[in-house]
N, C-alpha and C. Protein backbone atom coordinates (compact mmCIF):
# COMPACT_ATOMS: atom_id res chain seq x y z
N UNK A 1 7.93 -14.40 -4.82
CA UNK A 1 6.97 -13.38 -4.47
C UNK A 1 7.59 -12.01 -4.75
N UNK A 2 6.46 -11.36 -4.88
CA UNK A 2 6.95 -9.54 -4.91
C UNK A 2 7.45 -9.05 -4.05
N UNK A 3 8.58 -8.07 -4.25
CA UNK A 3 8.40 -7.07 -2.86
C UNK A 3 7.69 -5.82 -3.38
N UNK A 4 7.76 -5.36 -5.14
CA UNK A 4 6.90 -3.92 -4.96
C UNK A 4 5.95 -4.52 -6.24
N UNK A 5 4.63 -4.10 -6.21
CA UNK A 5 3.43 -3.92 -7.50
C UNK A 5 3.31 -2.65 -7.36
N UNK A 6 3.57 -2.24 -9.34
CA UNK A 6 3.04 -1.22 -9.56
C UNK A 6 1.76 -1.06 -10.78
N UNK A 7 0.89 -0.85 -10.36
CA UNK A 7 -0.39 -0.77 -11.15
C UNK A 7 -0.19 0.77 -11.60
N UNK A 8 -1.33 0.25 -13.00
CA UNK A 8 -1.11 2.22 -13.98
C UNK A 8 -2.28 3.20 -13.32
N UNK A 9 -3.47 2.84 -12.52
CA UNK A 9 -3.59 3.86 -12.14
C UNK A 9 -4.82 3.07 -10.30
N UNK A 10 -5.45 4.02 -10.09
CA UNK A 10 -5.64 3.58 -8.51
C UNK A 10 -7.06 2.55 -8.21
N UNK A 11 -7.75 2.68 -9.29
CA UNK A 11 -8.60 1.67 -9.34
C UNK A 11 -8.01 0.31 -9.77
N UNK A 12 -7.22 0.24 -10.29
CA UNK A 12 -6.11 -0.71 -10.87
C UNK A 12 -5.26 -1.23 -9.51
N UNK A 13 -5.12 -0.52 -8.50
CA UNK A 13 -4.18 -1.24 -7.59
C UNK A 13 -5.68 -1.55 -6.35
N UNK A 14 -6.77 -0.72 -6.34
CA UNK A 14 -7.45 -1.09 -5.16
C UNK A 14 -8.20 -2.41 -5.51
N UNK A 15 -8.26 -2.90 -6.83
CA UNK A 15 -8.33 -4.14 -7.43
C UNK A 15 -7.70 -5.32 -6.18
N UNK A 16 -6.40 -4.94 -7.16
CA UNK A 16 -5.47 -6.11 -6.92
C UNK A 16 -5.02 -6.03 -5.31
N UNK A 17 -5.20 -4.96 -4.61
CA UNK A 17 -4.72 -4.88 -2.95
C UNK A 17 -5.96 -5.29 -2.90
N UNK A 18 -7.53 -5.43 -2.74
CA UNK A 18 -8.17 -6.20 -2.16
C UNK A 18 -8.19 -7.93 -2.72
N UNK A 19 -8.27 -7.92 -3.67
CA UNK A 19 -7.95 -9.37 -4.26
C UNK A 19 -6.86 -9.91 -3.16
N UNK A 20 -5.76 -9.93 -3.15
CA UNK A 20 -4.60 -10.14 -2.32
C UNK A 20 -5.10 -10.50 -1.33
N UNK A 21 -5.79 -9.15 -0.53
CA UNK A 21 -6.16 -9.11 0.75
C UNK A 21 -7.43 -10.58 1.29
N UNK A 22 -8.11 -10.20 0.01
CA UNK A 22 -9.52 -11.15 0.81
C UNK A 22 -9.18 -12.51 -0.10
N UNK A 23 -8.83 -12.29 -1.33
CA UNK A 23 -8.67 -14.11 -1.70
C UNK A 23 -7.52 -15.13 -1.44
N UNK A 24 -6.36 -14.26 -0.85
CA UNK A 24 -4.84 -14.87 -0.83
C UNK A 24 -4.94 -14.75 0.38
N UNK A 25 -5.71 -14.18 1.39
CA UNK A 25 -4.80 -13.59 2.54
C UNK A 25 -3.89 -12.59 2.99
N UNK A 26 -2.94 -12.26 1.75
CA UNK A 26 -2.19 -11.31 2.43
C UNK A 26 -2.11 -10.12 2.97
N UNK A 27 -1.47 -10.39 3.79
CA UNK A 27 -0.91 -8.99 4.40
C UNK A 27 -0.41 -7.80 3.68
N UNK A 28 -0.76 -6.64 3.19
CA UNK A 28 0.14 -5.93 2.75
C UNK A 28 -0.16 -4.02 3.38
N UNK A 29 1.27 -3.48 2.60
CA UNK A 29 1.02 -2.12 2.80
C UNK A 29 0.90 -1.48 1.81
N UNK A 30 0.24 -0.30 1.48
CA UNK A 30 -0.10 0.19 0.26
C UNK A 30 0.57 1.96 0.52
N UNK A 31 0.99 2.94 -0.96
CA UNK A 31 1.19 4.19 -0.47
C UNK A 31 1.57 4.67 -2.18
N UNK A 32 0.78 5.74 -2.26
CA UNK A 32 0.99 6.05 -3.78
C UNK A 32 2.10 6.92 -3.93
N UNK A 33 2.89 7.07 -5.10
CA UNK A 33 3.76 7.66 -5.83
C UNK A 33 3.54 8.80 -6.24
N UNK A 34 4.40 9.96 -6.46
CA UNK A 34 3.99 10.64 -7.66
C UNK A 34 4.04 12.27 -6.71
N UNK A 35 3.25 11.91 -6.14
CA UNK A 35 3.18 13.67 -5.45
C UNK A 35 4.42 13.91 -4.91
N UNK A 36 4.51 15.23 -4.15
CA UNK A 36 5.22 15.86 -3.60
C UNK A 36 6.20 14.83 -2.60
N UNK A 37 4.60 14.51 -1.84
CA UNK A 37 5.06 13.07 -1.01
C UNK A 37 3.93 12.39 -0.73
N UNK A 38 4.43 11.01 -0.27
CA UNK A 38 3.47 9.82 -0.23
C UNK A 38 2.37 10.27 -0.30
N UNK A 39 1.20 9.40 -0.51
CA UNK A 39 -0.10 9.78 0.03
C UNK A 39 -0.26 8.30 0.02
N UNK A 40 -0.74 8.24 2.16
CA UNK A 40 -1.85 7.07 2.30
C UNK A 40 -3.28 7.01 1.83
N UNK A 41 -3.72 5.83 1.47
CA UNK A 41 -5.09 5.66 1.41
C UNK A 41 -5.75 4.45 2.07
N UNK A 42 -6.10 5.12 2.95
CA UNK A 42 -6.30 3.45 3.90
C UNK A 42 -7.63 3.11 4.01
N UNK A 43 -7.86 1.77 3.23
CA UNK A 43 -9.50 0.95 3.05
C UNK A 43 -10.27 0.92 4.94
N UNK A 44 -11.05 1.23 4.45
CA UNK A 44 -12.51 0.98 6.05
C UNK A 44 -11.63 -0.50 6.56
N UNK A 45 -11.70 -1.42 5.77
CA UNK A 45 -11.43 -2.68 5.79
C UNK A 45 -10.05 -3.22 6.43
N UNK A 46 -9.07 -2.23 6.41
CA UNK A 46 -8.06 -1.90 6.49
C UNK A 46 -7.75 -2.50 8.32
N UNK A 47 -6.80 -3.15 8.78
CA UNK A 47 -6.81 -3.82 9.97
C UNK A 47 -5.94 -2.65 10.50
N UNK A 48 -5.49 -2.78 11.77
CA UNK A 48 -4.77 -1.88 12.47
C UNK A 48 -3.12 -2.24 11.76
N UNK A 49 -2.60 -3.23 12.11
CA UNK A 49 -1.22 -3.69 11.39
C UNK A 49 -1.28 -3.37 10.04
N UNK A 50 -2.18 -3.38 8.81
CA UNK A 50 -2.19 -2.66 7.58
C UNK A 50 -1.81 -1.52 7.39
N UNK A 51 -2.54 -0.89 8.17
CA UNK A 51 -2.65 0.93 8.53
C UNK A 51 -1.47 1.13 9.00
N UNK A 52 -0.61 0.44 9.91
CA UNK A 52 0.89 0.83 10.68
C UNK A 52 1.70 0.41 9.22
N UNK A 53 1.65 -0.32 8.83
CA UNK A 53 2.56 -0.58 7.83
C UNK A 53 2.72 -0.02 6.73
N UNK A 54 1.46 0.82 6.34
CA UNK A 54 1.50 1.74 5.25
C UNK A 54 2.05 2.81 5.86
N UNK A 55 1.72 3.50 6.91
CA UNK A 55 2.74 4.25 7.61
C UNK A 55 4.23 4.34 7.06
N UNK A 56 4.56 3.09 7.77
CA UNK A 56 6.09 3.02 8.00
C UNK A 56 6.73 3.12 6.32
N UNK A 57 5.78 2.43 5.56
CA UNK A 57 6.26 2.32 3.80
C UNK A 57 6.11 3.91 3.49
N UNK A 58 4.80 4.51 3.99
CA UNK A 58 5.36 6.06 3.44
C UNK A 58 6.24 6.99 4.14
N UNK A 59 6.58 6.28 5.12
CA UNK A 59 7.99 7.14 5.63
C UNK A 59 9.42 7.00 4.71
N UNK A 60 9.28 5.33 4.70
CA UNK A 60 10.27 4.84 3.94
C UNK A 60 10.66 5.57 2.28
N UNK A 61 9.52 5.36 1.52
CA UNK A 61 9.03 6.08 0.49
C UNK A 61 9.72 7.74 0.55
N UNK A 62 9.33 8.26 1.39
CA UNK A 62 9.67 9.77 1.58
C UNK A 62 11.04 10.02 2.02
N UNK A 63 11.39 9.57 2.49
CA UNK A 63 13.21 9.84 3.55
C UNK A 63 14.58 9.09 3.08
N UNK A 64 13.80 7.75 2.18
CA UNK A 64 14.81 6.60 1.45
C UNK A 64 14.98 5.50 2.89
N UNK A 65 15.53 4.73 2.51
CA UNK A 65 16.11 3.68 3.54
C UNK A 65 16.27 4.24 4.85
N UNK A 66 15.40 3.85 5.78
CA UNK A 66 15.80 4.60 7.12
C UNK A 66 16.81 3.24 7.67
């Protein structure tokens, strides 16, 4: 299994993060690249543990290895 997917642009990853989500099951956290710093984008659909975990990945993302 993965630990990171990177898709070329954001319709391209909200693809494959709902695919994941509703046909596999999984769990994941999502947080884009590129700017200044992170930016969340968190789906309606989006569970409470999703939403915390994209959190914590764009902290991670922003500060390096906490």
């Amino acid at each position: 299994m993965a630990d990171i997917l990177i898709v070329p642009d954001i319709e391209a990853g909200n693809m494959l993060g709902k695919s994941m989500t509703y046909f596999a099951g999984f769990t994941s956290a999502h947080v884009t690249i590129g700017a200044r710093k992170p930016v969340l984008v968190p789906s309606r659909a989006d569970d409470g543990q999703t939403k915390l975990m994209s959190v914590a990945l764009g902290i991670v993302a922003y500060y390096g290895e906490v």
